[in-house]
C-alpha atoms as a PDB file:
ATOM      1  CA  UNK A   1     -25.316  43.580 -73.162  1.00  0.00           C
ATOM      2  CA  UNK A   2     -25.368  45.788 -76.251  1.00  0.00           C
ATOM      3  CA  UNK A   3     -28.570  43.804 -77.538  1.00  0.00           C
ATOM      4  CA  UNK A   4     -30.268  44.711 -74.545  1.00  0.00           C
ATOM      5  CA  UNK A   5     -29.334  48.596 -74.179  1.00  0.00           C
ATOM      6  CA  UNK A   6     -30.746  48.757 -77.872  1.00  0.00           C
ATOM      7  CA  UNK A   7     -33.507  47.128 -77.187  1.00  0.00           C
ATOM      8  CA  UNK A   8     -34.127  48.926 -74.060  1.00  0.00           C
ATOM      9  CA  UNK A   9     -33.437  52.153 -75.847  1.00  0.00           C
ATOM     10  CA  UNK A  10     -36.518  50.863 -78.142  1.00  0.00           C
ATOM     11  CA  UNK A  11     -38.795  50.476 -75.430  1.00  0.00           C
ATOM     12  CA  UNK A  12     -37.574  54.188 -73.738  1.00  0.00           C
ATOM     13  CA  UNK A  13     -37.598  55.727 -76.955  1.00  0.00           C
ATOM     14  CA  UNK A  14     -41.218  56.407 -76.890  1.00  0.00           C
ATOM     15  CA  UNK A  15     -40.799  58.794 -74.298  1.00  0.00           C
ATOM     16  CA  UNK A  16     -39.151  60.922 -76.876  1.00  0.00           C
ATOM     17  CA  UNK A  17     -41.711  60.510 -78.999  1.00  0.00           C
ATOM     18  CA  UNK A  18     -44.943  61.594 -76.254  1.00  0.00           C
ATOM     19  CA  UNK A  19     -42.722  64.710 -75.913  1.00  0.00           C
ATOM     20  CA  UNK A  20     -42.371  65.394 -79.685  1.00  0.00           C
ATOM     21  CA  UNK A  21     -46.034  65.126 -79.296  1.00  0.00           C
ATOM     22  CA  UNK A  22     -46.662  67.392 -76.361  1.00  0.00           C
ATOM     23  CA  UNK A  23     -44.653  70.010 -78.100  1.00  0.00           C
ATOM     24  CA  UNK A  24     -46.092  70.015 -81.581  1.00  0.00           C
ATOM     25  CA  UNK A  25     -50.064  69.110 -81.220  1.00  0.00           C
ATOM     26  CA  UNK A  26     -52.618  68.827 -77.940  1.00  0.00           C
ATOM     27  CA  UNK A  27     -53.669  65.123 -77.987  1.00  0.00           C
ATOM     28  CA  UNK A  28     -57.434  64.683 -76.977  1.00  0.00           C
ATOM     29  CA  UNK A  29     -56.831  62.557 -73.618  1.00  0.00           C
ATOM     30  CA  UNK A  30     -59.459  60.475 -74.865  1.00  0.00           C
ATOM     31  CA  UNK A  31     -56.914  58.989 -77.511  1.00  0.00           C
ATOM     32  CA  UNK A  32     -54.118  58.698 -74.662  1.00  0.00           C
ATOM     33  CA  UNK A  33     -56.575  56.872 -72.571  1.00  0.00           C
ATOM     34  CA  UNK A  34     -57.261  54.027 -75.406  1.00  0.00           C
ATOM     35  CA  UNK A  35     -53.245  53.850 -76.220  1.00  0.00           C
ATOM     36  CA  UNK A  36     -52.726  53.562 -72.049  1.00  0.00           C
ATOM     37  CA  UNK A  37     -55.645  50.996 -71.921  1.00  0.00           C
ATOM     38  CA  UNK A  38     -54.096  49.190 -74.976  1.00  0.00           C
ATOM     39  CA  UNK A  39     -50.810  48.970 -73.589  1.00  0.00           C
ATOM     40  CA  UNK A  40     -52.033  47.955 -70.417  1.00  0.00           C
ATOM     41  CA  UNK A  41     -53.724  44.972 -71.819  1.00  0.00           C
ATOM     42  CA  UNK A  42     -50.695  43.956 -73.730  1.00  0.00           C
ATOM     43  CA  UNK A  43     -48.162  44.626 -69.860  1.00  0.00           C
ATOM     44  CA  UNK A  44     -50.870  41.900 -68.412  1.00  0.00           C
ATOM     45  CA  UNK A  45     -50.391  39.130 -71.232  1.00  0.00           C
ATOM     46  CA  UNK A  46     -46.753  40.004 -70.700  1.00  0.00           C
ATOM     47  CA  UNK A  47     -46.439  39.781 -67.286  1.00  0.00           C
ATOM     48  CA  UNK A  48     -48.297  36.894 -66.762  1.00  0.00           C
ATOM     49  CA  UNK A  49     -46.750  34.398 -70.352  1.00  0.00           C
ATOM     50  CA  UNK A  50     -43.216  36.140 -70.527  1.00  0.00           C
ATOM     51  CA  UNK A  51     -42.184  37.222 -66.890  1.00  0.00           C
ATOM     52  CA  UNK A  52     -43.888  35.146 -63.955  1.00  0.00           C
ATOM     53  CA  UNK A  53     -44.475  31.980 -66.204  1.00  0.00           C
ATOM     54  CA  UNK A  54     -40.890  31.991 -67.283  1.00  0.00           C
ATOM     55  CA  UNK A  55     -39.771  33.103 -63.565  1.00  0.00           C
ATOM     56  CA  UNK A  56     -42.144  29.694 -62.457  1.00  0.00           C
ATOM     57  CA  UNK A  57     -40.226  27.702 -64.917  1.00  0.00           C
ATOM     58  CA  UNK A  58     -36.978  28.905 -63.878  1.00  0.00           C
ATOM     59  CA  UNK A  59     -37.143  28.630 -59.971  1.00  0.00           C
ATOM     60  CA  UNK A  60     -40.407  27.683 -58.856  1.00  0.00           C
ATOM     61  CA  UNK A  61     -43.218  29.069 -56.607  1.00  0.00           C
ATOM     62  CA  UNK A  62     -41.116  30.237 -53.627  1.00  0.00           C
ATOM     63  CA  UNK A  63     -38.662  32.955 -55.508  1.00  0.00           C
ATOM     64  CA  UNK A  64     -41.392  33.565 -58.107  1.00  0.00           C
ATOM     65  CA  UNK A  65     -43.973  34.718 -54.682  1.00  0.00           C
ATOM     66  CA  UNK A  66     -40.679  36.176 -52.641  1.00  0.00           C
ATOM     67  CA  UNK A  67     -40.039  38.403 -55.884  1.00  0.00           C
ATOM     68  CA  UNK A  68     -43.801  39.314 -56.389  1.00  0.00           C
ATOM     69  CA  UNK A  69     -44.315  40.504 -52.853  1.00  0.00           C
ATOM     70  CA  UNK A  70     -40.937  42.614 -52.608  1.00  0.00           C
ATOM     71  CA  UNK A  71     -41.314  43.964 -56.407  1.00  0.00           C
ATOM     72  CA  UNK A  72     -44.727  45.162 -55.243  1.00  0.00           C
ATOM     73  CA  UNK A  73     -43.965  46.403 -51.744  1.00  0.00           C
ATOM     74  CA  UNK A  74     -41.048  48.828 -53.363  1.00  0.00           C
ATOM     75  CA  UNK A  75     -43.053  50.021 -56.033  1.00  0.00           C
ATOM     76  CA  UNK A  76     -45.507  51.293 -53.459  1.00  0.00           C
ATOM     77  CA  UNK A  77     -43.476  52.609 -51.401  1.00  0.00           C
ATOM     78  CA  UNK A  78     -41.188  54.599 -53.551  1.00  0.00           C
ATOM     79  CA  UNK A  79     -44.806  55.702 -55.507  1.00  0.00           C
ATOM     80  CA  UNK A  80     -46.023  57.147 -52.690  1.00  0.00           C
ATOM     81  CA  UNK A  81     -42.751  59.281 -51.769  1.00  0.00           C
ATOM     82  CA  UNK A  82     -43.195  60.450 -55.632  1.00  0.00           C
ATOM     83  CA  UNK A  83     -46.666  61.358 -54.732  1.00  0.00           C
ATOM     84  CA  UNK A  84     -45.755  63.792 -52.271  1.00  0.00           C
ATOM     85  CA  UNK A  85     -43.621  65.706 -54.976  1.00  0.00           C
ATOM     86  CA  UNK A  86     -45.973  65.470 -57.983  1.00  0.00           C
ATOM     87  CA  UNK A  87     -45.622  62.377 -59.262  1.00  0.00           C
ATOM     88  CA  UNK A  88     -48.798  61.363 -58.786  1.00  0.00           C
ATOM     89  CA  UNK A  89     -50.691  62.176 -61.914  1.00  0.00           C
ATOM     90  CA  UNK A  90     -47.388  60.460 -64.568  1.00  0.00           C
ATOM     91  CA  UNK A  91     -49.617  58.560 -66.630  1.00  0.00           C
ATOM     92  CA  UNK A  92     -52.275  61.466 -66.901  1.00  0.00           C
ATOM     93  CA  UNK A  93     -52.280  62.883 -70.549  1.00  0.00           C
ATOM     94  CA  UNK A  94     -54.015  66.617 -69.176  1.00  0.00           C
ATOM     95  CA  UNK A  95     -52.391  70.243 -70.123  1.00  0.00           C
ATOM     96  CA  UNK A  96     -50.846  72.336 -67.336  1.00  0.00           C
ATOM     97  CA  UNK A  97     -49.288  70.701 -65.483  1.00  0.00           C
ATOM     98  CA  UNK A  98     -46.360  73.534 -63.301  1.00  0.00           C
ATOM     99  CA  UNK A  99     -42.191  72.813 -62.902  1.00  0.00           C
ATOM    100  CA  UNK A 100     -42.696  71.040 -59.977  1.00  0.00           C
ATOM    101  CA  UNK A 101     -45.400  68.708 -60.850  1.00  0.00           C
ATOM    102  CA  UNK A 102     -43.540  68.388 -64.580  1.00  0.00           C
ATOM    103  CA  UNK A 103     -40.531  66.842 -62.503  1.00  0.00           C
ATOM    104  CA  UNK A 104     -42.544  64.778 -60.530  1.00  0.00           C
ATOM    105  CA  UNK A 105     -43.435  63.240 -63.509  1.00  0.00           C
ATOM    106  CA  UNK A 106     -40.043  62.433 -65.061  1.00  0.00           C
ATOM    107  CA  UNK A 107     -39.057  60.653 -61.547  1.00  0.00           C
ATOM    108  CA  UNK A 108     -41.941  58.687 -61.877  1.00  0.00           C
ATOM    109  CA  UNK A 109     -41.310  57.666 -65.762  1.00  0.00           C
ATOM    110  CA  UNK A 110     -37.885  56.601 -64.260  1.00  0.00           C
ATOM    111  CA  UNK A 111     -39.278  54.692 -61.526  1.00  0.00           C
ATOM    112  CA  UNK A 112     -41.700  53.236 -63.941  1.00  0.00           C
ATOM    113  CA  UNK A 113     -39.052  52.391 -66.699  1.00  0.00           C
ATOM    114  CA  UNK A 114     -36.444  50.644 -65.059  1.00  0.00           C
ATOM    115  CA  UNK A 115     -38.381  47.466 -63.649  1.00  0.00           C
ATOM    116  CA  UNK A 116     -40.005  47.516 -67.834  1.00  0.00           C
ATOM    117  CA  UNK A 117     -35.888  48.141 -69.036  1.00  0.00           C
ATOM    118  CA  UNK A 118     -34.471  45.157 -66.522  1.00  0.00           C
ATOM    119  CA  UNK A 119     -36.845  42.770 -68.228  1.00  0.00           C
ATOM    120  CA  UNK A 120     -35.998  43.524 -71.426  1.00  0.00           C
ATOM    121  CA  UNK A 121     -32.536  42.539 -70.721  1.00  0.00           C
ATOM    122  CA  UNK A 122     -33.296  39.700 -69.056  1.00  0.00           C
ATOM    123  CA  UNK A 123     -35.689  38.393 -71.271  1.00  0.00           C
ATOM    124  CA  UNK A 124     -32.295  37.992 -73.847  1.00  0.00           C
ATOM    125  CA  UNK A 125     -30.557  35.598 -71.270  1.00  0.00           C
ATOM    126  CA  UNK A 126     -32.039  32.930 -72.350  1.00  0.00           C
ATOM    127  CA  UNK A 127     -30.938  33.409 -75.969  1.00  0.00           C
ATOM    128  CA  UNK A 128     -33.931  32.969 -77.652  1.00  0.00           C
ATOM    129  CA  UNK A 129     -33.921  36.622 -78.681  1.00  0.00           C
ATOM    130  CA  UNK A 130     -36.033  39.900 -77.189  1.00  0.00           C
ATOM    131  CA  UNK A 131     -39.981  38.957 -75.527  1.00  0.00           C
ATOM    132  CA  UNK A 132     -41.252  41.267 -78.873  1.00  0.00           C
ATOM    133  CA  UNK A 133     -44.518  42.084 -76.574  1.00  0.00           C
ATOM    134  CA  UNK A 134     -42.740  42.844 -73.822  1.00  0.00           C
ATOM    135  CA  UNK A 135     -40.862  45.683 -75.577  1.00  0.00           C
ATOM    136  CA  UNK A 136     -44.198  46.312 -77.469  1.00  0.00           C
ATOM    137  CA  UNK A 137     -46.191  46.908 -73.938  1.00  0.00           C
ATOM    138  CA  UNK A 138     -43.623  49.185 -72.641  1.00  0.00           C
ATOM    139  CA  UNK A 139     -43.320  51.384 -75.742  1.00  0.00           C
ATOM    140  CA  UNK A 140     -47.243  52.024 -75.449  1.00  0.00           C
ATOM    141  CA  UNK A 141     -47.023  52.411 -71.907  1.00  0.00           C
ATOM    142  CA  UNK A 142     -44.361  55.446 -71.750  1.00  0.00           C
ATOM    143  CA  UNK A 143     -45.948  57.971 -74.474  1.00  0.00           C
ATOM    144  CA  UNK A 144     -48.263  59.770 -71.830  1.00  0.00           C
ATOM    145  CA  UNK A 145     -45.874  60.065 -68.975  1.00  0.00           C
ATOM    146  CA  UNK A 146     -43.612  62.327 -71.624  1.00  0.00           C
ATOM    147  CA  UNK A 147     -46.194  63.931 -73.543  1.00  0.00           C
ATOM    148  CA  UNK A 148     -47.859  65.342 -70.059  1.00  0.00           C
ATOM    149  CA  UNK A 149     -44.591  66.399 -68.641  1.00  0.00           C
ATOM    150  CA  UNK A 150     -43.727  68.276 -71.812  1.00  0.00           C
ATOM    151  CA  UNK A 151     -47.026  70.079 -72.419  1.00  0.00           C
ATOM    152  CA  UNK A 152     -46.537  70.885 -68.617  1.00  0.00           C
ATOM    153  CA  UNK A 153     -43.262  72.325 -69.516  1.00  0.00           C
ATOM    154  CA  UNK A 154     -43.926  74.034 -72.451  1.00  0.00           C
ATOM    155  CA  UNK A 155     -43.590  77.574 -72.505  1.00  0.00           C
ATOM    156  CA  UNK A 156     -41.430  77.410 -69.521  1.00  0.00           C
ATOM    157  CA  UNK A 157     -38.389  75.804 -71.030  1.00  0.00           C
ATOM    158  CA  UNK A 158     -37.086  75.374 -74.484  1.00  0.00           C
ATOM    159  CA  UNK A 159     -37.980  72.714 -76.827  1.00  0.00           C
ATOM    160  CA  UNK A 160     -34.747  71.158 -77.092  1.00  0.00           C
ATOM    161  CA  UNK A 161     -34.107  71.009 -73.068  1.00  0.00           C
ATOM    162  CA  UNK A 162     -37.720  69.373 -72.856  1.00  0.00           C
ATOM    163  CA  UNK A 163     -36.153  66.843 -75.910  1.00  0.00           C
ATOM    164  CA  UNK A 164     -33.009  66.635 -74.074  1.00  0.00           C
ATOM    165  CA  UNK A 165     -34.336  65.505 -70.614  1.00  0.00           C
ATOM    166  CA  UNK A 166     -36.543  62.513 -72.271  1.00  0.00           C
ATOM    167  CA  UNK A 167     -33.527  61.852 -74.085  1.00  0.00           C
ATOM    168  CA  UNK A 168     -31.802  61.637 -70.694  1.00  0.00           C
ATOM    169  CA  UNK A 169     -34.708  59.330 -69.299  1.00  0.00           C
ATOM    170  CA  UNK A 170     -34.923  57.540 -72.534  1.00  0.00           C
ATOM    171  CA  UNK A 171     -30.666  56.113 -71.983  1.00  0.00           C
ATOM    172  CA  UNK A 172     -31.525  55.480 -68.509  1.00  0.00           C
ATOM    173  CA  UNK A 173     -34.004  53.185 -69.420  1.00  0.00           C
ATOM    174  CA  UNK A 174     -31.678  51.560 -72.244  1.00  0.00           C
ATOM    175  CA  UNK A 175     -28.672  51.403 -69.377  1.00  0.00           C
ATOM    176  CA  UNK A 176     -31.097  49.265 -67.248  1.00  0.00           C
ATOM    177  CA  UNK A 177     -31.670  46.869 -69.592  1.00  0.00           C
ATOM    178  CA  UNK A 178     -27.986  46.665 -70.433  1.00  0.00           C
ATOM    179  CA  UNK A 179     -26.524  46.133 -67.082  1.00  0.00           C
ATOM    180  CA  UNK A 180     -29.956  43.829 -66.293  1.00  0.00           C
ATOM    181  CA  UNK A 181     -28.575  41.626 -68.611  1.00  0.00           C
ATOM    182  CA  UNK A 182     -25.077  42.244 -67.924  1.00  0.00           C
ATOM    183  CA  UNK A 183     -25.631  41.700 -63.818  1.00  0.00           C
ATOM    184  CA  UNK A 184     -27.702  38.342 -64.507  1.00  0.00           C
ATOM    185  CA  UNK A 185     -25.918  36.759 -66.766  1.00  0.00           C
ATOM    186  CA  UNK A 186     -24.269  34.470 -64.492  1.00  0.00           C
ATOM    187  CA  UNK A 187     -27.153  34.368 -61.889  1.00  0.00           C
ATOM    188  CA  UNK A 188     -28.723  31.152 -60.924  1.00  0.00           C
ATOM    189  CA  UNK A 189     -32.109  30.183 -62.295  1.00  0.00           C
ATOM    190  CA  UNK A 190     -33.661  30.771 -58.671  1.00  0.00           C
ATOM    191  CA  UNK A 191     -31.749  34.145 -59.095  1.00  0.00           C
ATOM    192  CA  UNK A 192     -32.529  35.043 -62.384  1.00  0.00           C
ATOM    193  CA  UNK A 193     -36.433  34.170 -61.336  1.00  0.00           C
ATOM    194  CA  UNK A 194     -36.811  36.305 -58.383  1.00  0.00           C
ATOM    195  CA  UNK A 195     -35.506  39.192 -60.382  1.00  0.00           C
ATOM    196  CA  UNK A 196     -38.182  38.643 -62.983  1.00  0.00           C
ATOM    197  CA  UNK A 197     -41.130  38.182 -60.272  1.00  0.00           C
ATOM    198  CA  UNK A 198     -39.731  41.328 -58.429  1.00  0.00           C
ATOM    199  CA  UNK A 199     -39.798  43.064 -61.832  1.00  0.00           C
ATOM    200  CA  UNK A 200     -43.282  42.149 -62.246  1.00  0.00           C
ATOM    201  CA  UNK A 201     -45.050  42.809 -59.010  1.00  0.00           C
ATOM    202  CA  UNK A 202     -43.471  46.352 -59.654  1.00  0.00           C
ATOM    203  CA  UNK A 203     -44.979  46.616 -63.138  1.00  0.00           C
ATOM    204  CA  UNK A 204     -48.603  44.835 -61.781  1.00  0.00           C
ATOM    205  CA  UNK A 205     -48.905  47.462 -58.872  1.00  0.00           C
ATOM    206  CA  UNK A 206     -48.035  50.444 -61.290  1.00  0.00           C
ATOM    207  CA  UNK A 207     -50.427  48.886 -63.879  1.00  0.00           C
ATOM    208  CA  UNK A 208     -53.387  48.851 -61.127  1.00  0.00           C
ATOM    209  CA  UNK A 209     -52.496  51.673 -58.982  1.00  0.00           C
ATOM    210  CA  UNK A 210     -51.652  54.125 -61.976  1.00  0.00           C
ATOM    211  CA  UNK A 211     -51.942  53.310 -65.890  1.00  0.00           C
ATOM    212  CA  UNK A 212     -55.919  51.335 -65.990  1.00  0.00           C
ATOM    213  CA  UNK A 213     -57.276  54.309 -63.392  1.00  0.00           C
ATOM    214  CA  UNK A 214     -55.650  56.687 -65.716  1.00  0.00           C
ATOM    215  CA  UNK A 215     -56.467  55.048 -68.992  1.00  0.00           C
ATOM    216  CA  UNK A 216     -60.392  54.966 -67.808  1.00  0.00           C
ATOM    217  CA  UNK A 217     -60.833  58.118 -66.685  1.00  0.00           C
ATOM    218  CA  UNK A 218     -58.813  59.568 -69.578  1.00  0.00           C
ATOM    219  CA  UNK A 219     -61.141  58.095 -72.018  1.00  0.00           C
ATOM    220  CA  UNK A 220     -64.162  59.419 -70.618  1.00  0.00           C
ATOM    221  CA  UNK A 221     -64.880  56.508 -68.405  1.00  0.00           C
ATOM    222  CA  UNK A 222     -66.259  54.698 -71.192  1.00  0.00           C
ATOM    223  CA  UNK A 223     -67.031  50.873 -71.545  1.00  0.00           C
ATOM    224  CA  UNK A 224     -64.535  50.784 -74.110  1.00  0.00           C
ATOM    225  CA  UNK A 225     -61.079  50.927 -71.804  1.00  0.00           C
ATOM    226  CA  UNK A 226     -61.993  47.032 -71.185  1.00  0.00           C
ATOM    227  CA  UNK A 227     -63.025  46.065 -74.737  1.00  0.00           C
ATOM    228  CA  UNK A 228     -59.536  47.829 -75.818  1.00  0.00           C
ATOM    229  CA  UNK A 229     -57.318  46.483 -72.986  1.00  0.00           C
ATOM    230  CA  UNK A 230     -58.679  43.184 -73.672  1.00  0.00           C
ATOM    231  CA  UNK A 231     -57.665  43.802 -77.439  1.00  0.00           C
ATOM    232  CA  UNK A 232     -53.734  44.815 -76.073  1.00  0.00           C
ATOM    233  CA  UNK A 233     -54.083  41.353 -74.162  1.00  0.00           C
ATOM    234  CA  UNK A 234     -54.785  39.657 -77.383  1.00  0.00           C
ATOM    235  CA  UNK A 235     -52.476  40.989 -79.270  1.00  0.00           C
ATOM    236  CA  UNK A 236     -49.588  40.341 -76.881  1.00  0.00           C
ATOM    237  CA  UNK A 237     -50.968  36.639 -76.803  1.00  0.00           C
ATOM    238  CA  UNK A 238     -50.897  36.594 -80.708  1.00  0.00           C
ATOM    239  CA  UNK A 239     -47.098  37.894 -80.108  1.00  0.00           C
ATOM    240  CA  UNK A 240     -46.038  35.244 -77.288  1.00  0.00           C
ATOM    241  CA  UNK A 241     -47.799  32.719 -79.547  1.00  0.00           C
ATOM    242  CA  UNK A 242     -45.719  33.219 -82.883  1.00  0.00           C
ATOM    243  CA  UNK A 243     -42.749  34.121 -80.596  1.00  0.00           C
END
């Protein structure tokens, strides 16, 4: 369990660092949009080699689709509800955001972080150590939902109560991957599998409906998002590969 809340708090930890960012310097969204499409490409490789192939080894088709379908259906909903309270724009690296909008954001980092966190954990049951480009994906992935929420913020509260709320999100994220590991640990396979599937249908709708809109129009809706997502996927290949 502690293996996983550390590496959990690895993954979370760069939402500390997007609102170290967001307080010190204005990042051109242009730059956020290539890190978002990056770590977009690398959540795809992931999903696909370390969560749903694993989940098909583990307990075949049925729990792997069952978890897919219910991960997915749960992410929509509950994105949706966080739309209506300004959520909607997390992954979007623009200034100004007000309060309200600012706090939609940090529910929808959690929301976002704890499918990524439970993953993480369960990625150590088999005891073959941490999937490296699984934590890799979700570091990338969490820098613009903090850095937007803080330069929203900023101005209107201090520095260290914008560091201490991402510090807040950040060990929520590291206590999902703990007790993910600690829940599963005795699960069956089948168990085990549906968990991972659910865990990635969440992830794939968020990816779709949220971080590759956001990466593309960030950076200028340029032919480059694909040529650098594609990159991500590499890499995370590369990763799985050596792994």
């Amino acid at each position: 369990m502690l293996e996983a809340t550390f590496w959990g708090f690895v993954g979370g930890a760069a939402l500390i660092v997007g609102a170290v960012l967001g307080l010190l310097i204005d990042v051109p969204r242009r730059v956020i949009g290539l890190i978002m499409a990056f770590g977009a490409g690398v959540l795809i490789s992931a999903l696909a080699f370390d969560l749903t192939g694993e989940a098909l080894r583990a307990g075949g088709f049925g729990a792997v689709a069952l978890g897919l379908f219910a991960g997915s259906a749960v992410f929509f909903l509950a994105d949706r509800w966080l739309d209506r309270r300004g959520g909607s724009g997390r992954k979007r690296s623009a200034a100004g955001p007000d309060d309200e909008v600012s706090f939609g954001l940090v529910l929808g980092a959690v929301l976002d972080g704890i499918p990524e966190s439970v993953v993480i954990g369960v990625s150590l049951l088999g005891g073959e150590g941490v999937g490296v480009a699984m934590v890799v994906a979700v570091f990338l992935s969490n820098v613009p939902e903090s850095l937007s929420a803080a330069t929203g913020l900023r101005g209107r509260r201090s520095p260290m109560w914008i560091i201490g709320l991402w510090t807040a999100v950040t060990v929520v994220s590291a206590l999902s991957a703990g007790l993910g590991n600690l829940a599963l640990g005795d699960a069956p396979p089948e168990v085990v599998a549906a968990i991972q599937a659910f865990a990635a249908g969440a992830i794939l709708t968020m990816l779709v409906d949220t971080m590759i809109p956001e990466a593309y129009d960030a950076e200028g809706r340029s032919k480059a998002t694909g040529l650098v997502t594609t990159a991500g996927f590499a890499l995370a290949v590369l990763l799985t590969t050596l792994e």
